[in-house]
PDB file of N, CA and C in Angstrom:
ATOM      1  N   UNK A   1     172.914 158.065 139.291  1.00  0.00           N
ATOM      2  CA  UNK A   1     172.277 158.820 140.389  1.00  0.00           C
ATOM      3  C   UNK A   1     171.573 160.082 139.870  1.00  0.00           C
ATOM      4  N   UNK A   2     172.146 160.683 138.772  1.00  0.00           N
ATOM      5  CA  UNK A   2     171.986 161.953 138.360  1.00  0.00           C
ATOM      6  C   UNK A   2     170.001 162.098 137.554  1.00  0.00           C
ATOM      7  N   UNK A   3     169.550 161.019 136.967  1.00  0.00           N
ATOM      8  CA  UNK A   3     168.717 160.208 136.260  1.00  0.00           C
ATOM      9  C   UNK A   3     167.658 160.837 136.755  1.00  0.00           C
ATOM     10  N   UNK A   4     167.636 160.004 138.148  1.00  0.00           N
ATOM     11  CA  UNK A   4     166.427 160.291 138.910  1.00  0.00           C
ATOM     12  C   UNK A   4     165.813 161.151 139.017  1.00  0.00           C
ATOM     13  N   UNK A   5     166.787 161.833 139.601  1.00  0.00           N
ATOM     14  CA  UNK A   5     166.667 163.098 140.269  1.00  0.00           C
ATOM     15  C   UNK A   5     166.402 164.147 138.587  1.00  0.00           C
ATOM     16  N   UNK A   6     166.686 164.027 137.543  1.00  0.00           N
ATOM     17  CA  UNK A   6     165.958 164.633 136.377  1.00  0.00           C
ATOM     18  C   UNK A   6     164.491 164.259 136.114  1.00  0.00           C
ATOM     19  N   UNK A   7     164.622 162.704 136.564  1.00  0.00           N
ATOM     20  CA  UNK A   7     163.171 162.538 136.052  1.00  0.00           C
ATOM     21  C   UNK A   7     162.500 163.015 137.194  1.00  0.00           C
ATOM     22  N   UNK A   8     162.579 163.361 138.336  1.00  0.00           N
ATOM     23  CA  UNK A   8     161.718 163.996 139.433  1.00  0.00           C
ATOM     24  C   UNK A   8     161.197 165.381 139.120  1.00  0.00           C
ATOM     25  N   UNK A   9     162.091 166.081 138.734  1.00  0.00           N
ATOM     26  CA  UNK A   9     162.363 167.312 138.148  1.00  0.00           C
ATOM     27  C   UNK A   9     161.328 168.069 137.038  1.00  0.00           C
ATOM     28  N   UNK A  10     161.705 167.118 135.984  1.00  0.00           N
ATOM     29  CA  UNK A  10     160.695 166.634 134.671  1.00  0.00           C
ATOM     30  C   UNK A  10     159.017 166.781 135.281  1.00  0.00           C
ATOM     31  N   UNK A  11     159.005 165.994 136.071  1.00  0.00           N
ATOM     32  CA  UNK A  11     157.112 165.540 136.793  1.00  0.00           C
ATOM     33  C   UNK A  11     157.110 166.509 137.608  1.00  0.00           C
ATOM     34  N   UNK A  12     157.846 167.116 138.621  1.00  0.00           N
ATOM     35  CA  UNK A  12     157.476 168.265 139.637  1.00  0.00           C
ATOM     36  C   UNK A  12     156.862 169.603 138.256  1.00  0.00           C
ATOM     37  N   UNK A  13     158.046 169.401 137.767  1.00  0.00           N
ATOM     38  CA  UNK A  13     158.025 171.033 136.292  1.00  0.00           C
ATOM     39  C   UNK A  13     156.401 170.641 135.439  1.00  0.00           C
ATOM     40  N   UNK A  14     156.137 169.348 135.292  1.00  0.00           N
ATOM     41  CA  UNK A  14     155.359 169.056 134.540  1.00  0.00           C
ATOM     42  C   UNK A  14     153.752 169.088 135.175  1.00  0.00           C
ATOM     43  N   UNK A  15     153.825 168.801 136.716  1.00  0.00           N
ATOM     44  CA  UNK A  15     152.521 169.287 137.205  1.00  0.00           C
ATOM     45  C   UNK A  15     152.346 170.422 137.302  1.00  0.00           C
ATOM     46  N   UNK A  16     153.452 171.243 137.651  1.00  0.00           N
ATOM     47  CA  UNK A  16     153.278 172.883 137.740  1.00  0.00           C
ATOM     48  C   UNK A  16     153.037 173.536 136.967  1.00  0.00           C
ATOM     49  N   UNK A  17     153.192 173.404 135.753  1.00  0.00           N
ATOM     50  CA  UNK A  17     152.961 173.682 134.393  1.00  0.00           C
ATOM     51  C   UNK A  17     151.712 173.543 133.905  1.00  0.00           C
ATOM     52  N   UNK A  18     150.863 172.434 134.091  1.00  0.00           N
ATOM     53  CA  UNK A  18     149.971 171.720 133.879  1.00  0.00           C
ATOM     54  C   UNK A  18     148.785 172.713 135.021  1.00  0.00           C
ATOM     55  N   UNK A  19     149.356 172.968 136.307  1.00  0.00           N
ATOM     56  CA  UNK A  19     148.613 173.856 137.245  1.00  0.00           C
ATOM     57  C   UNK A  19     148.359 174.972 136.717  1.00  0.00           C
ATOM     58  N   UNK A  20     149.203 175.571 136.459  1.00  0.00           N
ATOM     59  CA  UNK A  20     149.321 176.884 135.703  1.00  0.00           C
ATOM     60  C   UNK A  20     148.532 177.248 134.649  1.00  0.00           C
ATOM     61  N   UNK A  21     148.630 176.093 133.344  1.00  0.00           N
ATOM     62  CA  UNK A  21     147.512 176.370 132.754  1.00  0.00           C
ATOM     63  C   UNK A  21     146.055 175.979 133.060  1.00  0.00           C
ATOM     64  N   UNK A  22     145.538 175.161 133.802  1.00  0.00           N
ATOM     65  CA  UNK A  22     144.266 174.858 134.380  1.00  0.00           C
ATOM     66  C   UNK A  22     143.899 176.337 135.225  1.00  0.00           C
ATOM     67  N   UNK A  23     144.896 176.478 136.014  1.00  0.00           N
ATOM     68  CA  UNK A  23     144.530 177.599 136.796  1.00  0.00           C
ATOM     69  C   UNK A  23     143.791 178.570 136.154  1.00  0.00           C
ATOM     70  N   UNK A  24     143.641 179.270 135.507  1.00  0.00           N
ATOM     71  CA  UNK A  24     142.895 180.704 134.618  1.00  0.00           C
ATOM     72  C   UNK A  24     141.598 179.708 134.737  1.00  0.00           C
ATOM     73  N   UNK A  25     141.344 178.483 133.879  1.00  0.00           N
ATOM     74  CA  UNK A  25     139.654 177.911 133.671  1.00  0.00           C
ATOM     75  C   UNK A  25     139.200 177.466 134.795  1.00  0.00           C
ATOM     76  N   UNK A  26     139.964 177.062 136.039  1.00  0.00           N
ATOM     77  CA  UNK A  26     139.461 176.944 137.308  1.00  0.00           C
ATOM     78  C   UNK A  26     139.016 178.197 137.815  1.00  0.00           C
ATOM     79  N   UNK A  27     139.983 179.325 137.724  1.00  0.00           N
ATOM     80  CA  UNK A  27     139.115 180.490 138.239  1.00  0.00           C
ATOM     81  C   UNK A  27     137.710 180.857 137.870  1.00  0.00           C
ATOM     82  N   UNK A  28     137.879 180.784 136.164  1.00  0.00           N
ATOM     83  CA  UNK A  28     136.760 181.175 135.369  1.00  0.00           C
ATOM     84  C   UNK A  28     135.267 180.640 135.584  1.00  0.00           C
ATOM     85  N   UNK A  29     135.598 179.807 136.111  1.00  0.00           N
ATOM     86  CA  UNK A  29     134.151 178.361 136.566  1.00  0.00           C
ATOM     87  C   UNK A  29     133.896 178.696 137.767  1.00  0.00           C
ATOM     88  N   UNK A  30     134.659 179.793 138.791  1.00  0.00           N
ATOM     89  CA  UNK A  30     134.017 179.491 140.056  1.00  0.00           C
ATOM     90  C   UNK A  30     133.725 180.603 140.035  1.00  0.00           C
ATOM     91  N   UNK A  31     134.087 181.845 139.232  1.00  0.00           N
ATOM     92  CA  UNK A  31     133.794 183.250 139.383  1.00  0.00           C
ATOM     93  C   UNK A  31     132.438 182.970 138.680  1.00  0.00           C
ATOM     94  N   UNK A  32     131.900 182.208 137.294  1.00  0.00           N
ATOM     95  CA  UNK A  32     130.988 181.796 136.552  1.00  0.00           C
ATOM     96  C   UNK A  32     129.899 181.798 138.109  1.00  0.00           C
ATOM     97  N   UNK A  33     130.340 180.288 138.336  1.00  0.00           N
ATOM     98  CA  UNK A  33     129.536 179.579 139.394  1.00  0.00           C
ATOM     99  C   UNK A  33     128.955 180.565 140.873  1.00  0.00           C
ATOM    100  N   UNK A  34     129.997 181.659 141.433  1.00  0.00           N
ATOM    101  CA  UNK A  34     129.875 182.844 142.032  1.00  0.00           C
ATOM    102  C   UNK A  34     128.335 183.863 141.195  1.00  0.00           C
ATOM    103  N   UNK A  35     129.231 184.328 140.273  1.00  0.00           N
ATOM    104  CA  UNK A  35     128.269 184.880 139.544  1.00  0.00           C
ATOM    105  C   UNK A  35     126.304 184.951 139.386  1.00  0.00           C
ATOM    106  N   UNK A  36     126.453 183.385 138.970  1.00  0.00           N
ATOM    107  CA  UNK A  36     125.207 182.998 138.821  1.00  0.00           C
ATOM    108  C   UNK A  36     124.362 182.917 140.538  1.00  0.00           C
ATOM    109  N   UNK A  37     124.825 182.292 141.665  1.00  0.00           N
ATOM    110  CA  UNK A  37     124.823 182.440 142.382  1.00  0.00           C
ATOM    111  C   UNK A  37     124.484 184.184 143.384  1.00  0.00           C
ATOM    112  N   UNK A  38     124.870 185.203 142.761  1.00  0.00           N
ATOM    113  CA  UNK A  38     124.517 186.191 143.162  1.00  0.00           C
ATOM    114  C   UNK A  38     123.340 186.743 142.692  1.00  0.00           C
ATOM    115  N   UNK A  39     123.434 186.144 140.948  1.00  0.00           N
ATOM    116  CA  UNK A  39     122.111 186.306 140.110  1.00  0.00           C
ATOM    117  C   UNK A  39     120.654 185.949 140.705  1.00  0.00           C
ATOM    118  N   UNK A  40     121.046 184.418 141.582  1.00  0.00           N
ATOM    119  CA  UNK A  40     119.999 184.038 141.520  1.00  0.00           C
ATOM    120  C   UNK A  40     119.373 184.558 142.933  1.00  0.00           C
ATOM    121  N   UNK A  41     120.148 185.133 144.139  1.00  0.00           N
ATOM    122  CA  UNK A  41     119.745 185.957 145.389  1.00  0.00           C
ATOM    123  C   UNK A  41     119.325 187.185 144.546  1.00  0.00           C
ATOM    124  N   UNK A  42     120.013 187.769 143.819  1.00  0.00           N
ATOM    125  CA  UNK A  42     118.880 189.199 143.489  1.00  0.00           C
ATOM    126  C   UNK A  42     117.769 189.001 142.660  1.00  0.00           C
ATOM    127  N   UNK A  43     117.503 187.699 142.155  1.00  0.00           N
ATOM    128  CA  UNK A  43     116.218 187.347 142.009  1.00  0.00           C
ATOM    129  C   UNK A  43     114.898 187.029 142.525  1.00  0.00           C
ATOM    130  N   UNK A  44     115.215 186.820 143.886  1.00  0.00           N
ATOM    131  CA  UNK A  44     114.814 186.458 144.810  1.00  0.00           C
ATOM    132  C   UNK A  44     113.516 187.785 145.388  1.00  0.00           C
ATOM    133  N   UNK A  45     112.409 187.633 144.948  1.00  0.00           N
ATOM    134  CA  UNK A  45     111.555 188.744 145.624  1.00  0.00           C
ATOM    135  C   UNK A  45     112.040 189.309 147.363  1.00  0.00           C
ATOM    136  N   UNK A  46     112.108 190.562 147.074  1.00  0.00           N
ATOM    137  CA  UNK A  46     112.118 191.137 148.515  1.00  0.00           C
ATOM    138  C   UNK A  46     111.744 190.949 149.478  1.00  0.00           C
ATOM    139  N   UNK A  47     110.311 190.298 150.069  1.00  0.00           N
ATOM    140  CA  UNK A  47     109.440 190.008 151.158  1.00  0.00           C
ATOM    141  C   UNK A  47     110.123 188.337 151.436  1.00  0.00           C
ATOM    142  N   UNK A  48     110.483 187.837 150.554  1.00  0.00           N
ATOM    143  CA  UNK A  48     111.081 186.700 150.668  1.00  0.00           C
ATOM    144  C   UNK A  48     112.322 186.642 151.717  1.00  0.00           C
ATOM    145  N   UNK A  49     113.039 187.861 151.270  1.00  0.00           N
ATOM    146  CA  UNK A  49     114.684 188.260 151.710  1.00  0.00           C
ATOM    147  C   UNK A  49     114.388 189.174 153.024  1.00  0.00           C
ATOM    148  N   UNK A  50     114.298 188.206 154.308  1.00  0.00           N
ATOM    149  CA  UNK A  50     113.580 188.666 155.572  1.00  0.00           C
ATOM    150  C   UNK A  50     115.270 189.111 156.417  1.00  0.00           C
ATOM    151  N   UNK A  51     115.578 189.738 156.956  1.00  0.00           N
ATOM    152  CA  UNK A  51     116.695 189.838 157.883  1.00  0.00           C
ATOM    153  C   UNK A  51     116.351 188.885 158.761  1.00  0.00           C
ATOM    154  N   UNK A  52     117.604 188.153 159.604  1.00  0.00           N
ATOM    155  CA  UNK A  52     117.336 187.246 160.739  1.00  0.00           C
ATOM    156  C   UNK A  52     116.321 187.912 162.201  1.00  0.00           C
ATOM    157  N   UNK A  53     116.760 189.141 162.314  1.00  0.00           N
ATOM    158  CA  UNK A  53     116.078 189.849 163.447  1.00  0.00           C
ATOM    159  C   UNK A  53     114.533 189.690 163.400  1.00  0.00           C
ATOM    160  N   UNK A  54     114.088 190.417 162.116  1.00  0.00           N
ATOM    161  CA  UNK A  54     112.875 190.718 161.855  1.00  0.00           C
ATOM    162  C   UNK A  54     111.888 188.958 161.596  1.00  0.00           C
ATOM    163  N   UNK A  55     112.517 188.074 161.278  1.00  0.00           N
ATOM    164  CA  UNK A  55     112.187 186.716 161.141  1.00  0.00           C
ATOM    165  C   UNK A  55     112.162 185.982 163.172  1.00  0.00           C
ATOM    166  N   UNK A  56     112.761 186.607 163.885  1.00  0.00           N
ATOM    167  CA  UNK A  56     112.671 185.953 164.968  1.00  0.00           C
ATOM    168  C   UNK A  56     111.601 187.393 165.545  1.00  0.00           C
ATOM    169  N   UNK A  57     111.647 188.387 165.304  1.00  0.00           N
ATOM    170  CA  UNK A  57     110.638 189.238 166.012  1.00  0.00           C
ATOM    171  C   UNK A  57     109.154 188.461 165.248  1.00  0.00           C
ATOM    172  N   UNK A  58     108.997 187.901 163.795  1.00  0.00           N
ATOM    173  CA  UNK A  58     107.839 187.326 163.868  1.00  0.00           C
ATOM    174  C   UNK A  58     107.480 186.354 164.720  1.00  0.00           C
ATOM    175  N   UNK A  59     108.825 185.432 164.610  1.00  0.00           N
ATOM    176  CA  UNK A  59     108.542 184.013 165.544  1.00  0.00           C
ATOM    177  C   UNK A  59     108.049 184.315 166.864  1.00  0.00           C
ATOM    178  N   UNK A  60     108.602 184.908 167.319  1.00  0.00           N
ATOM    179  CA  UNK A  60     107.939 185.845 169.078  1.00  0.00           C
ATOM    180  C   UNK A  60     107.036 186.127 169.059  1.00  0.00           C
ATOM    181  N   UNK A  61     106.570 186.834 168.356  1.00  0.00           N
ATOM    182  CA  UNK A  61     104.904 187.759 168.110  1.00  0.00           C
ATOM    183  C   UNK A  61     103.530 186.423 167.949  1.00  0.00           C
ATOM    184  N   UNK A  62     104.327 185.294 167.396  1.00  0.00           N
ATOM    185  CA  UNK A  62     103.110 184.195 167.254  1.00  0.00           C
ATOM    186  C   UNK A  62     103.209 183.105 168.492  1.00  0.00           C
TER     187      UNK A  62
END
């Protein structure tokens, strides 16, 4: 009876472990992926980057 319940033990300890170290390069890839992502909005020319208001006061005006 005792068996099992080690080898359950073993695989619960062994994914968590396994989480643990993935975890840090999962962060690293989405802060990356974040990152670039902010890069590429402040790249973005200004006249481009309209507020919603000022984009529906054009739509009205035409």
């Amino acid at each position: 009876m005792k068996t099992p319940d080690r080898e359950a033990l073993k695989y619960t300890f062994g994914v968590c472990s396994w989480q643990i170290i993935m975890l840090p390069t999962i962060l690293t890839t989405t802060a990356n992926k974040i990152r670039i992502t902010i890069k590429n909005i402040k790249f973005i020319p200004k006249p481009q980057r309209i507020s919603r208001d000022h984009s529906l006061e054009i739509f009205n005006k035409m």
